[in-house]
C-alpha atoms as a PDB file:
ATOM      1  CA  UNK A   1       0.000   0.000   0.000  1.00  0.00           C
ATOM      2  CA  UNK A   2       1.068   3.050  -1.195  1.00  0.00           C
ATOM      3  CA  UNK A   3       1.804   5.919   1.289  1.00  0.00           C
ATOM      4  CA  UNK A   4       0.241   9.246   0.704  1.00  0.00           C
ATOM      5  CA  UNK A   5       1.751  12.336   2.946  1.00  0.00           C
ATOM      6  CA  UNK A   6      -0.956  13.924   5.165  1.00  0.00           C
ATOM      7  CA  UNK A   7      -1.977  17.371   3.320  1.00  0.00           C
ATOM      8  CA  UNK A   8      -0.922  20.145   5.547  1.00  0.00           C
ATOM      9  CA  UNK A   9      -3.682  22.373   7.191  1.00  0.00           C
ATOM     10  CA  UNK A  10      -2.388  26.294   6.535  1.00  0.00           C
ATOM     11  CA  UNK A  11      -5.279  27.757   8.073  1.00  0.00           C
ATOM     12  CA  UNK A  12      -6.338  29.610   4.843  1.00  0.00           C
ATOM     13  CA  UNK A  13     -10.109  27.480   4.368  1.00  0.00           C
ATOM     14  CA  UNK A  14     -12.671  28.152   6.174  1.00  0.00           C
ATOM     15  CA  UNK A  15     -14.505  26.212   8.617  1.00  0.00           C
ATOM     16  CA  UNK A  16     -17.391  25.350   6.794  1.00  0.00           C
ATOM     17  CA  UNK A  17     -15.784  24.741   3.523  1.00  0.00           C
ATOM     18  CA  UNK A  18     -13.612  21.493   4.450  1.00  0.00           C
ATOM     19  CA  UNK A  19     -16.663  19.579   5.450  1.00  0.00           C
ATOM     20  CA  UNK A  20     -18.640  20.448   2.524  1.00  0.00           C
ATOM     21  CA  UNK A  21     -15.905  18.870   0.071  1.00  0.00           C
ATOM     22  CA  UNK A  22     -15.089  15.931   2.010  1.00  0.00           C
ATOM     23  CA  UNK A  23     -19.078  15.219   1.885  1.00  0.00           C
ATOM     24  CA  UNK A  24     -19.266  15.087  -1.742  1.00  0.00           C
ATOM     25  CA  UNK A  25     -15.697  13.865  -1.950  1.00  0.00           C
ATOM     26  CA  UNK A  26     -17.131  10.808   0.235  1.00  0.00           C
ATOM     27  CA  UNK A  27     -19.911  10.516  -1.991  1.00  0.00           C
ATOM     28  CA  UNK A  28     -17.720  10.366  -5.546  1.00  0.00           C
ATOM     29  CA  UNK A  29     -15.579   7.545  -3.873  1.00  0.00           C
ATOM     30  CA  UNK A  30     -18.998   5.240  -3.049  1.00  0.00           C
ATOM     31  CA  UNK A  31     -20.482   6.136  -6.304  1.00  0.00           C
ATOM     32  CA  UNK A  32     -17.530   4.634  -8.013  1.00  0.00           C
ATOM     33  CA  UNK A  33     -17.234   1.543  -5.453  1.00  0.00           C
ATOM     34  CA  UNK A  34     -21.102   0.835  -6.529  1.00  0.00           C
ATOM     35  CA  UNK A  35     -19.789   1.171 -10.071  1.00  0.00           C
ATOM     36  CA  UNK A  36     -17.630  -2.063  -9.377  1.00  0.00           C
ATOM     37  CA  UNK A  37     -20.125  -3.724  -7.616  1.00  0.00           C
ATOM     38  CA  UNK A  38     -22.614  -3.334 -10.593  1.00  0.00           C
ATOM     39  CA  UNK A  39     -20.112  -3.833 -13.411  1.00  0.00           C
ATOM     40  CA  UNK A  40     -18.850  -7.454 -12.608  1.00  0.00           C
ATOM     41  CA  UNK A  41     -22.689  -9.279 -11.997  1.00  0.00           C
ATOM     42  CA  UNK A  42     -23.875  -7.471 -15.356  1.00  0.00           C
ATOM     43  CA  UNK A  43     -21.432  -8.576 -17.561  1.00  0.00           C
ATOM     44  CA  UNK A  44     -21.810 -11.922 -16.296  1.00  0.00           C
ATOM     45  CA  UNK A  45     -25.329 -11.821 -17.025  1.00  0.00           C
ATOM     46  CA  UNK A  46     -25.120 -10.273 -20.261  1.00  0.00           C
ATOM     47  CA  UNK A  47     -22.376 -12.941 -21.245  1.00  0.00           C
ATOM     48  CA  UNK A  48     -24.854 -15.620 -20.078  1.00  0.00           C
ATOM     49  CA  UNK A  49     -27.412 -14.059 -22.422  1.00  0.00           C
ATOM     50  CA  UNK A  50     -25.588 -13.588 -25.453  1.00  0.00           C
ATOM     51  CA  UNK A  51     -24.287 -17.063 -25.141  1.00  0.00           C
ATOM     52  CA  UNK A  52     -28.152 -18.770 -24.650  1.00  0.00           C
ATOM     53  CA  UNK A  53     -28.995 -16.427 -27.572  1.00  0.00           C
ATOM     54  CA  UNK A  54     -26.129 -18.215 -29.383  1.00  0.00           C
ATOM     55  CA  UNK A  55     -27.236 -21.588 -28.036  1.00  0.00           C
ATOM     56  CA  UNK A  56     -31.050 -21.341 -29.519  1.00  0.00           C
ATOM     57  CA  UNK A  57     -30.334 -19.723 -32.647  1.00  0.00           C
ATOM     58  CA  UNK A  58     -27.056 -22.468 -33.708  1.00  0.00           C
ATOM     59  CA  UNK A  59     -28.309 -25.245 -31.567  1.00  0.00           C
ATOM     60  CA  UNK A  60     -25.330 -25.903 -29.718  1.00  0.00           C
ATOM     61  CA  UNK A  61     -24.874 -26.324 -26.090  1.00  0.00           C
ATOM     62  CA  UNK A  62     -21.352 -25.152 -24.803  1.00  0.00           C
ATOM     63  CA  UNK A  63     -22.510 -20.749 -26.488  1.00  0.00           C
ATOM     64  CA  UNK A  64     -23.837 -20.279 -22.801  1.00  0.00           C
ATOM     65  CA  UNK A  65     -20.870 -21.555 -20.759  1.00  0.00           C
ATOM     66  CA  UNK A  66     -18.745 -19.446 -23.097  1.00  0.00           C
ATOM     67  CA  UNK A  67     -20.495 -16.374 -22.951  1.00  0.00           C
ATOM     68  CA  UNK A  68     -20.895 -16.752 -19.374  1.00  0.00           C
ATOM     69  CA  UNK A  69     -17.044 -17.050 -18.836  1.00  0.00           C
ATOM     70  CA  UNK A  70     -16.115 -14.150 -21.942  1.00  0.00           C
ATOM     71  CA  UNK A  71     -18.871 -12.010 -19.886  1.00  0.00           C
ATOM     72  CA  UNK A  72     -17.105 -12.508 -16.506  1.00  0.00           C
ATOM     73  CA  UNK A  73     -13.548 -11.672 -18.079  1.00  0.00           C
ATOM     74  CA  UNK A  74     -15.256  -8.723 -19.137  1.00  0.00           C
ATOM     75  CA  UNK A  75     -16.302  -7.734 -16.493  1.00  0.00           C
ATOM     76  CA  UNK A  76     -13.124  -8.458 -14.198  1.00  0.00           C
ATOM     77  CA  UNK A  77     -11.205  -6.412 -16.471  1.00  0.00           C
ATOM     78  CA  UNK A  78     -13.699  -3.199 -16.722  1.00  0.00           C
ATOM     79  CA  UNK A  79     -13.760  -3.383 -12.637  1.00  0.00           C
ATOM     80  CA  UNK A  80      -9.813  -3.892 -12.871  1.00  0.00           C
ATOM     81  CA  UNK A  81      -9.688  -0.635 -15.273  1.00  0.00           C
ATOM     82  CA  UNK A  82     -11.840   1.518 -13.090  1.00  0.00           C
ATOM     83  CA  UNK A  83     -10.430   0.932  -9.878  1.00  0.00           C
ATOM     84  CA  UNK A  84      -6.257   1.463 -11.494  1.00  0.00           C
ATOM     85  CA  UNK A  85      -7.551   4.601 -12.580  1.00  0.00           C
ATOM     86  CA  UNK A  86      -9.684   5.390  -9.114  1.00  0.00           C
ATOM     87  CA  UNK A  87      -6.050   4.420  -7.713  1.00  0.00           C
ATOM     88  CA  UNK A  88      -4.182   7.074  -9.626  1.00  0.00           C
ATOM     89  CA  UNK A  89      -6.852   9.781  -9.567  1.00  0.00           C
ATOM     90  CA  UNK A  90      -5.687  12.276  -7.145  1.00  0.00           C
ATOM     91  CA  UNK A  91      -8.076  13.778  -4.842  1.00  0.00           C
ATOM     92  CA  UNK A  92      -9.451  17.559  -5.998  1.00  0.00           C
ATOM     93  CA  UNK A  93      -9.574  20.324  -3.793  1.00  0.00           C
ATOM     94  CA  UNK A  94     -11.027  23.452  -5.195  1.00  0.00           C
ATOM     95  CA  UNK A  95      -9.569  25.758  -2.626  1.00  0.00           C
ATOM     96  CA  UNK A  96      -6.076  25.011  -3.090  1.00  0.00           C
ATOM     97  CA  UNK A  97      -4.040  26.382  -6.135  1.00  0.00           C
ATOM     98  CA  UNK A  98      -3.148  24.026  -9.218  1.00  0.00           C
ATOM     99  CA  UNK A  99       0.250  22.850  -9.328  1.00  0.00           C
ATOM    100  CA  UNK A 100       1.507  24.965 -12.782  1.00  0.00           C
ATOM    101  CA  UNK A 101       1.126  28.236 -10.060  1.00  0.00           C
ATOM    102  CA  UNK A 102       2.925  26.789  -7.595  1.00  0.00           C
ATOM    103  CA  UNK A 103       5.759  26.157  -9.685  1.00  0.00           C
ATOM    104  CA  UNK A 104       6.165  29.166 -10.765  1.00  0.00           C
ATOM    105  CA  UNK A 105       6.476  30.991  -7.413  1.00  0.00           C
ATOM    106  CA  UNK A 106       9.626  30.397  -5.971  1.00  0.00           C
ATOM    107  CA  UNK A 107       9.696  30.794  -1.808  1.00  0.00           C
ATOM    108  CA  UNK A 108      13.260  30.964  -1.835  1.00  0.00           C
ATOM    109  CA  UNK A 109      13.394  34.727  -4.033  1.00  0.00           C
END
């Protein structure tokens, strides 16, 4: 596990600020969580479809084991995907500046 340094508090934000974007910050973090947890049983199921689909219309028997198992590679692989890039996404704060400003000032000057 990575380790991430603790952001320093400068006493520049307000109270009442802080707490608002943690709350939706909180709330972006589940959404993408249930994301995972709704990814992985779909494909499944849509693999399991396309593959009975298959089954009926060519009369064969092993379409629906096969699109079961393409639909759950799928679907690891999409929820794999989502949460490297929920990994690498830093966390936003509006009230700080973006990182192009704060290479241009120089503290030492």
């Amino acid at each position: 596990m990575p380790y991430h340094k603790p952001i320093p508090d400068d006493g520049k934000r307000s109270e009442g600020s802080g707490g608002l974007f943690s709350g939706l910050q909180s709330i972006v973090q589940v959404e993408k969580i249930g994301q995972i947890a709704f990814i992985l049983p779909s494909a499944a199921v849509i693999g399991w479809l396309g593959g009975a689909w298959l089954d009926g219309h060519f009369h064969q028997k092993w379409m629906t084991l096969t699109g079961f198992i393409l639909g759950c590679i799928a679907g690891i692989s999409s929820a794999v995907k989502l949460a490297i890039s929920m990994a690498n996404e830093p966390l936003k704060d509006p009230s700080t500046k973006s990182s192009s400003q704060s290479k241009d000032s120089n503290p030492s000057e």
